[in-house]
PDB file of N, CA and C in Angstrom:
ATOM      1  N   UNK A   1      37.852  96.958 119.535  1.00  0.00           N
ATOM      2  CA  UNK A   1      38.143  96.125 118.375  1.00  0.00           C
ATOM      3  C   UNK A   1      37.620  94.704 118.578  1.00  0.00           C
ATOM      4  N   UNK A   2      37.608  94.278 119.759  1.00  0.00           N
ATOM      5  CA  UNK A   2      37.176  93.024 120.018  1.00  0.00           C
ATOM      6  C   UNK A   2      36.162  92.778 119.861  1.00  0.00           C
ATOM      7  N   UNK A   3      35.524  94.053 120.665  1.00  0.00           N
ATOM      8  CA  UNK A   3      34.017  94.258 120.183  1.00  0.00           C
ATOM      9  C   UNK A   3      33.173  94.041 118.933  1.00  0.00           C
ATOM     10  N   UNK A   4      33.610  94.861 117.882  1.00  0.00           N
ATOM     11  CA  UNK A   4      33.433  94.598 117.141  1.00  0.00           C
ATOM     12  C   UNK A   4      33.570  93.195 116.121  1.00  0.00           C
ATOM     13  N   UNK A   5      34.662  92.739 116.187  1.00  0.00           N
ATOM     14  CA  UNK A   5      34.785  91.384 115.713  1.00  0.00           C
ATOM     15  C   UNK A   5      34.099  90.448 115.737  1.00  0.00           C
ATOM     16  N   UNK A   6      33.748  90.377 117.503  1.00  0.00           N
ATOM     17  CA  UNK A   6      32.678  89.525 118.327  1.00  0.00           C
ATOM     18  C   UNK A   6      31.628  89.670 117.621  1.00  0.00           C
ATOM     19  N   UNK A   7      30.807  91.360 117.572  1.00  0.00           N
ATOM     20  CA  UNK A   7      29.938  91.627 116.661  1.00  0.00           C
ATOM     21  C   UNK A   7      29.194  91.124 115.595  1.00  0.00           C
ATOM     22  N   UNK A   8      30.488  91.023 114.513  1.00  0.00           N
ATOM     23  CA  UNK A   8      30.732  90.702 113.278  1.00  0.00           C
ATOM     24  C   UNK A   8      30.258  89.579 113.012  1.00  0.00           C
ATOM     25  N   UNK A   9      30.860  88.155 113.822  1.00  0.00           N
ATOM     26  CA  UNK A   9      30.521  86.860 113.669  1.00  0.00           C
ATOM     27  C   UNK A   9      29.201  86.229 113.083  1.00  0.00           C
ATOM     28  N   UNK A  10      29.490  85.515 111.811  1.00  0.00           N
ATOM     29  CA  UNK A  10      28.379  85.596 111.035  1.00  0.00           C
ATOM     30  C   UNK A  10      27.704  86.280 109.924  1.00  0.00           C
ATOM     31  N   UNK A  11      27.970  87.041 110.228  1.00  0.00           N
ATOM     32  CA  UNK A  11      27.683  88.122 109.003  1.00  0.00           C
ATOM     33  C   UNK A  11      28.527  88.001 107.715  1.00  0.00           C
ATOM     34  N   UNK A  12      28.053  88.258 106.653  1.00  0.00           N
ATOM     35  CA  UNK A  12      28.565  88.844 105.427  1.00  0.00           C
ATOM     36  C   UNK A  12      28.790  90.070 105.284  1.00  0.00           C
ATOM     37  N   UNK A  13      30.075  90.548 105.572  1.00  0.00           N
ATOM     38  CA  UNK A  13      30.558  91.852 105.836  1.00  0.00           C
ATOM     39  C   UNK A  13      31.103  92.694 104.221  1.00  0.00           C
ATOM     40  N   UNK A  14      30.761  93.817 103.773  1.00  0.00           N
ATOM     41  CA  UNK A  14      31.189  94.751 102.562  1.00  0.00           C
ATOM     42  C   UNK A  14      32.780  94.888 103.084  1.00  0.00           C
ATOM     43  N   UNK A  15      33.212  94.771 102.214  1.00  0.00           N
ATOM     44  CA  UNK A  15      34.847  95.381 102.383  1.00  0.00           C
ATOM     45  C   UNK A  15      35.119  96.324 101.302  1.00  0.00           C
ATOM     46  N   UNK A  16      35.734  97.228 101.626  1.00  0.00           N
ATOM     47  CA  UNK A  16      36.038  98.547 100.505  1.00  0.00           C
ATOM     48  C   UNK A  16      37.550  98.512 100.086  1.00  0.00           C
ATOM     49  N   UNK A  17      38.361  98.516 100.989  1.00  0.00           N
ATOM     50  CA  UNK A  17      39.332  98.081 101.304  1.00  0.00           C
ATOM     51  C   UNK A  17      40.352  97.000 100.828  1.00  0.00           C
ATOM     52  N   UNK A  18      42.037  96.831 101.053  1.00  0.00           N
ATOM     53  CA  UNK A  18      43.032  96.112 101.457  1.00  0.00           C
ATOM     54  C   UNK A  18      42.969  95.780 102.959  1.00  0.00           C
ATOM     55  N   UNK A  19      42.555  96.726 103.593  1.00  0.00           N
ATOM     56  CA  UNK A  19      43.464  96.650 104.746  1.00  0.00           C
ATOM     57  C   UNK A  19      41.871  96.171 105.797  1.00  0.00           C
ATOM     58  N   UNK A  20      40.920  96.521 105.173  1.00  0.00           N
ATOM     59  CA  UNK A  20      39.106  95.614 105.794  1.00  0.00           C
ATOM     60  C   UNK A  20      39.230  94.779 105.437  1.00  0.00           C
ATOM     61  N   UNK A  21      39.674  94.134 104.229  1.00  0.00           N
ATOM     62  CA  UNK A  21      39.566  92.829 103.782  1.00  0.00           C
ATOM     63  C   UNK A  21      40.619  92.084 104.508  1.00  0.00           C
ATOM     64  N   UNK A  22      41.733  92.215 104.880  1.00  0.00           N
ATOM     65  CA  UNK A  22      43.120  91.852 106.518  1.00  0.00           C
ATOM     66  C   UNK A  22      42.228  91.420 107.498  1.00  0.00           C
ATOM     67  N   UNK A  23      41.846  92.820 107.652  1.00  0.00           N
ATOM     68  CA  UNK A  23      41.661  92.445 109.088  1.00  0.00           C
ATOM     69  C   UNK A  23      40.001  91.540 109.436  1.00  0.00           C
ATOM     70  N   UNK A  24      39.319  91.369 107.954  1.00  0.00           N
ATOM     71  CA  UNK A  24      38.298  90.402 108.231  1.00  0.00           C
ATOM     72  C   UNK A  24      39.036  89.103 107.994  1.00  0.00           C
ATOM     73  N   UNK A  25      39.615  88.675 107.316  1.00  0.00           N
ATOM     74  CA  UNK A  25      40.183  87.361 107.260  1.00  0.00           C
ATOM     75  C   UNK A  25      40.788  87.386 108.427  1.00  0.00           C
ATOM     76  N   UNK A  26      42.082  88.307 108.705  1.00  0.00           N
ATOM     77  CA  UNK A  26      42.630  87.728 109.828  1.00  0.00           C
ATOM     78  C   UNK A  26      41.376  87.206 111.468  1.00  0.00           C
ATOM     79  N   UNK A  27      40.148  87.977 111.137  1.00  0.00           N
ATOM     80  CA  UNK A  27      39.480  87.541 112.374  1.00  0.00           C
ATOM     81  C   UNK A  27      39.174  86.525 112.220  1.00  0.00           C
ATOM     82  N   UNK A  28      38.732  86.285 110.752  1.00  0.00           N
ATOM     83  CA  UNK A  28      37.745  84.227 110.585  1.00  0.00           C
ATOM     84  C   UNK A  28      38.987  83.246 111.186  1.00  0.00           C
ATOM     85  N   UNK A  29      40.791  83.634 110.341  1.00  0.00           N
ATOM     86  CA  UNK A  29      41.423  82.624 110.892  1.00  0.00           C
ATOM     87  C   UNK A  29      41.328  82.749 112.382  1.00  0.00           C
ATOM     88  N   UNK A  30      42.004  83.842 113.520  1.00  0.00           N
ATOM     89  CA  UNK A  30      41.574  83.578 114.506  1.00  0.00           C
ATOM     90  C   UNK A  30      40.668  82.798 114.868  1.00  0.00           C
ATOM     91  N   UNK A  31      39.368  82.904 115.009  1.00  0.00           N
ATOM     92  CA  UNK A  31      37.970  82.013 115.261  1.00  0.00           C
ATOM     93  C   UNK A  31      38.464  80.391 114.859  1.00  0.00           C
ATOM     94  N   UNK A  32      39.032  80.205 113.313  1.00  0.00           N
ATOM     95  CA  UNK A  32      39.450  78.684 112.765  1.00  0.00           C
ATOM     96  C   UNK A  32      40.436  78.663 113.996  1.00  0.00           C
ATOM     97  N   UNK A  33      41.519  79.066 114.516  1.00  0.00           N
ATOM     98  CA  UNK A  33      42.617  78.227 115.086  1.00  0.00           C
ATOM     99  C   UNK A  33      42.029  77.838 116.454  1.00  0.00           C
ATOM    100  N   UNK A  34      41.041  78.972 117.042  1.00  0.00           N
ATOM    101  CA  UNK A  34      40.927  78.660 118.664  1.00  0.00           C
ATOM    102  C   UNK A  34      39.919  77.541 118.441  1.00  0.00           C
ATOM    103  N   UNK A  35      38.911  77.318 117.249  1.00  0.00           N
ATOM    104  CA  UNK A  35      38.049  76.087 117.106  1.00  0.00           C
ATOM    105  C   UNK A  35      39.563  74.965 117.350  1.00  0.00           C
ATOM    106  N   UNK A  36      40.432  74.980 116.564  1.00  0.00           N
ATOM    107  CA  UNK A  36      41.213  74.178 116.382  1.00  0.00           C
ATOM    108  C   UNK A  36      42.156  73.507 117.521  1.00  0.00           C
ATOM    109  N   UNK A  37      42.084  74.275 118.259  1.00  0.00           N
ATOM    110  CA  UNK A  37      43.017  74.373 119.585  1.00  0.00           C
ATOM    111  C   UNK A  37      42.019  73.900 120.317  1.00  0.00           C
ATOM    112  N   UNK A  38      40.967  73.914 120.313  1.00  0.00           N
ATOM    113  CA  UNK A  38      39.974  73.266 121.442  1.00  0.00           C
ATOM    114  C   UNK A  38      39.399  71.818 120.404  1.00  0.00           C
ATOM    115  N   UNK A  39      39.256  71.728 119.768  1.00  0.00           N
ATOM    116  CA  UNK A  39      38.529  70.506 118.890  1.00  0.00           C
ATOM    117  C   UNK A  39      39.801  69.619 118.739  1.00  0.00           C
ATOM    118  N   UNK A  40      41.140  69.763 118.494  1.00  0.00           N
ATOM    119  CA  UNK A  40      42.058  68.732 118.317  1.00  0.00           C
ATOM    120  C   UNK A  40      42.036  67.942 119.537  1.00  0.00           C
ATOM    121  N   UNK A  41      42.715  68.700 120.527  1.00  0.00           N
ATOM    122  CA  UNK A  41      42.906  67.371 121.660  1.00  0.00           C
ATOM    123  C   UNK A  41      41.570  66.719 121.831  1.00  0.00           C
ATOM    124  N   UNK A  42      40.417  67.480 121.872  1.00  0.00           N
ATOM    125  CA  UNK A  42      39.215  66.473 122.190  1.00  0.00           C
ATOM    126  C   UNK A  42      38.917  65.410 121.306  1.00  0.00           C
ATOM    127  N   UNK A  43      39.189  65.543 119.765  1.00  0.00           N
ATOM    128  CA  UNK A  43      39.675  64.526 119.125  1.00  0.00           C
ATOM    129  C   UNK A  43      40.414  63.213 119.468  1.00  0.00           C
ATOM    130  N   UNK A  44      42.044  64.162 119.416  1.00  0.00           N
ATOM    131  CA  UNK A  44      42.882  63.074 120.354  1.00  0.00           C
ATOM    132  C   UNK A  44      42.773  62.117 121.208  1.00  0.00           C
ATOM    133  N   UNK A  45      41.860  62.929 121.918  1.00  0.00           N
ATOM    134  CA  UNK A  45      41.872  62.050 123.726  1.00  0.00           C
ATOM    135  C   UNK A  45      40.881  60.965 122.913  1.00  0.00           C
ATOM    136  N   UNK A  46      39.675  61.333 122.001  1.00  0.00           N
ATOM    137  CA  UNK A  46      38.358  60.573 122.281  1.00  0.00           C
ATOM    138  C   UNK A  46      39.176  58.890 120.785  1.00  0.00           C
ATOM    139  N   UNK A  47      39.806  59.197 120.527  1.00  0.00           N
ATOM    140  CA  UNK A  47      40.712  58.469 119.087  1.00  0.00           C
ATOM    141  C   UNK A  47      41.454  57.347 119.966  1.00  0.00           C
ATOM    142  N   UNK A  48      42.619  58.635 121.079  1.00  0.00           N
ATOM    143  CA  UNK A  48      43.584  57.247 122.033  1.00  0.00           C
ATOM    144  C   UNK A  48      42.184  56.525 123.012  1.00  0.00           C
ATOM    145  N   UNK A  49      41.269  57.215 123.445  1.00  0.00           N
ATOM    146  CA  UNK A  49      40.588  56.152 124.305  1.00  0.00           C
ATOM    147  C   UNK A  49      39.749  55.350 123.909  1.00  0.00           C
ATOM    148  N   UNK A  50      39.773  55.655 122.654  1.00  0.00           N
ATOM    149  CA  UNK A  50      38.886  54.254 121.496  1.00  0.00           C
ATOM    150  C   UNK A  50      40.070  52.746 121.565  1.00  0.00           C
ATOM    151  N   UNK A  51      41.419  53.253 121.340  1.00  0.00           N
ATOM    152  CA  UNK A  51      42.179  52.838 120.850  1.00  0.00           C
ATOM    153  C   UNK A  51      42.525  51.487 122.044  1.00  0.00           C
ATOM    154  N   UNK A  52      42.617  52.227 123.396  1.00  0.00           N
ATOM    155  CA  UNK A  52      42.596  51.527 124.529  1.00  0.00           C
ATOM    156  C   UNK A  52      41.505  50.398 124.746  1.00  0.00           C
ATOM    157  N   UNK A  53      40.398  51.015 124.456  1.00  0.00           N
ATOM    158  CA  UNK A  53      38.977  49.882 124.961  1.00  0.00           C
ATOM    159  C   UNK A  53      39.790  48.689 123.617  1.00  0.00           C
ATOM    160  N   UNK A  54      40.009  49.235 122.525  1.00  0.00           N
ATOM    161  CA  UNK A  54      39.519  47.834 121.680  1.00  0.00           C
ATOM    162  C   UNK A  54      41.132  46.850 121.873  1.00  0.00           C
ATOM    163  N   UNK A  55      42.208  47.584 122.914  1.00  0.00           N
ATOM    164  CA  UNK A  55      43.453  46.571 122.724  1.00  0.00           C
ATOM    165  C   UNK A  55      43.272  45.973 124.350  1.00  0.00           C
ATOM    166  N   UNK A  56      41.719  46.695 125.585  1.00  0.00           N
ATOM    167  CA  UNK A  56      41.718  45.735 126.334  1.00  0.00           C
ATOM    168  C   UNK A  56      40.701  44.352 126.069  1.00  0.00           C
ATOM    169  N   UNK A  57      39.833  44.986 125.134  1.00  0.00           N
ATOM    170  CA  UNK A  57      38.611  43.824 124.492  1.00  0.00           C
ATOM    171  C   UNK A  57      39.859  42.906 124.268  1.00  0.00           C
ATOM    172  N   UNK A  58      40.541  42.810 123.532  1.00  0.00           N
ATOM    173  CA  UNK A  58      41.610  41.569 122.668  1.00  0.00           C
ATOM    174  C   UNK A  58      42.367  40.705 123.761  1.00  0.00           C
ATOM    175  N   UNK A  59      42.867  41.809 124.905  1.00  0.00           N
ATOM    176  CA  UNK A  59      43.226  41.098 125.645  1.00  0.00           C
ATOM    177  C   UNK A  59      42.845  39.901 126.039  1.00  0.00           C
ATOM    178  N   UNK A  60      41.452  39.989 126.424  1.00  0.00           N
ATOM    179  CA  UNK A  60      40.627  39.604 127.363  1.00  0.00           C
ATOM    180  C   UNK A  60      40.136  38.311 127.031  1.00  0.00           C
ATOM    181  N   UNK A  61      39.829  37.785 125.696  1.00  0.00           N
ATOM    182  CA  UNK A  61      40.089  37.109 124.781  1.00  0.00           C
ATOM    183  C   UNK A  61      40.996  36.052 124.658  1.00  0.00           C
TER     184      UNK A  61
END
């Protein structure tokens, strides 16, 4: 099953189906959350360490 999914990625897939049309969405969200789970904190971190440089610039000042 994984296999296939992996497969899949990218494609414009036919669905005939209720239950093809599930389990293709449920794979895109998968794919959206683990983007999400890896792209937030790198966000985070790169946002708080902006945040740091510009309150030691002021300091300094």
């Amino acid at each position: 099953m994984v296999e296939q999914s992996l497969g899949s990625i990218g494609q414009v897939k036919e669905v005939f189906t209720l239950v093809d049309f599930y389990q293709y969405i449920k794979g895109v969200e998968y794919l959206i959350c683990v983007a999400f789970f890896i792209g937030f904190p790198i966000f985070y971190r790169y946002l708080h360490h902006k945040g740091q440089e510009t309150k030691a610039q002021q300091s300094h000042h």
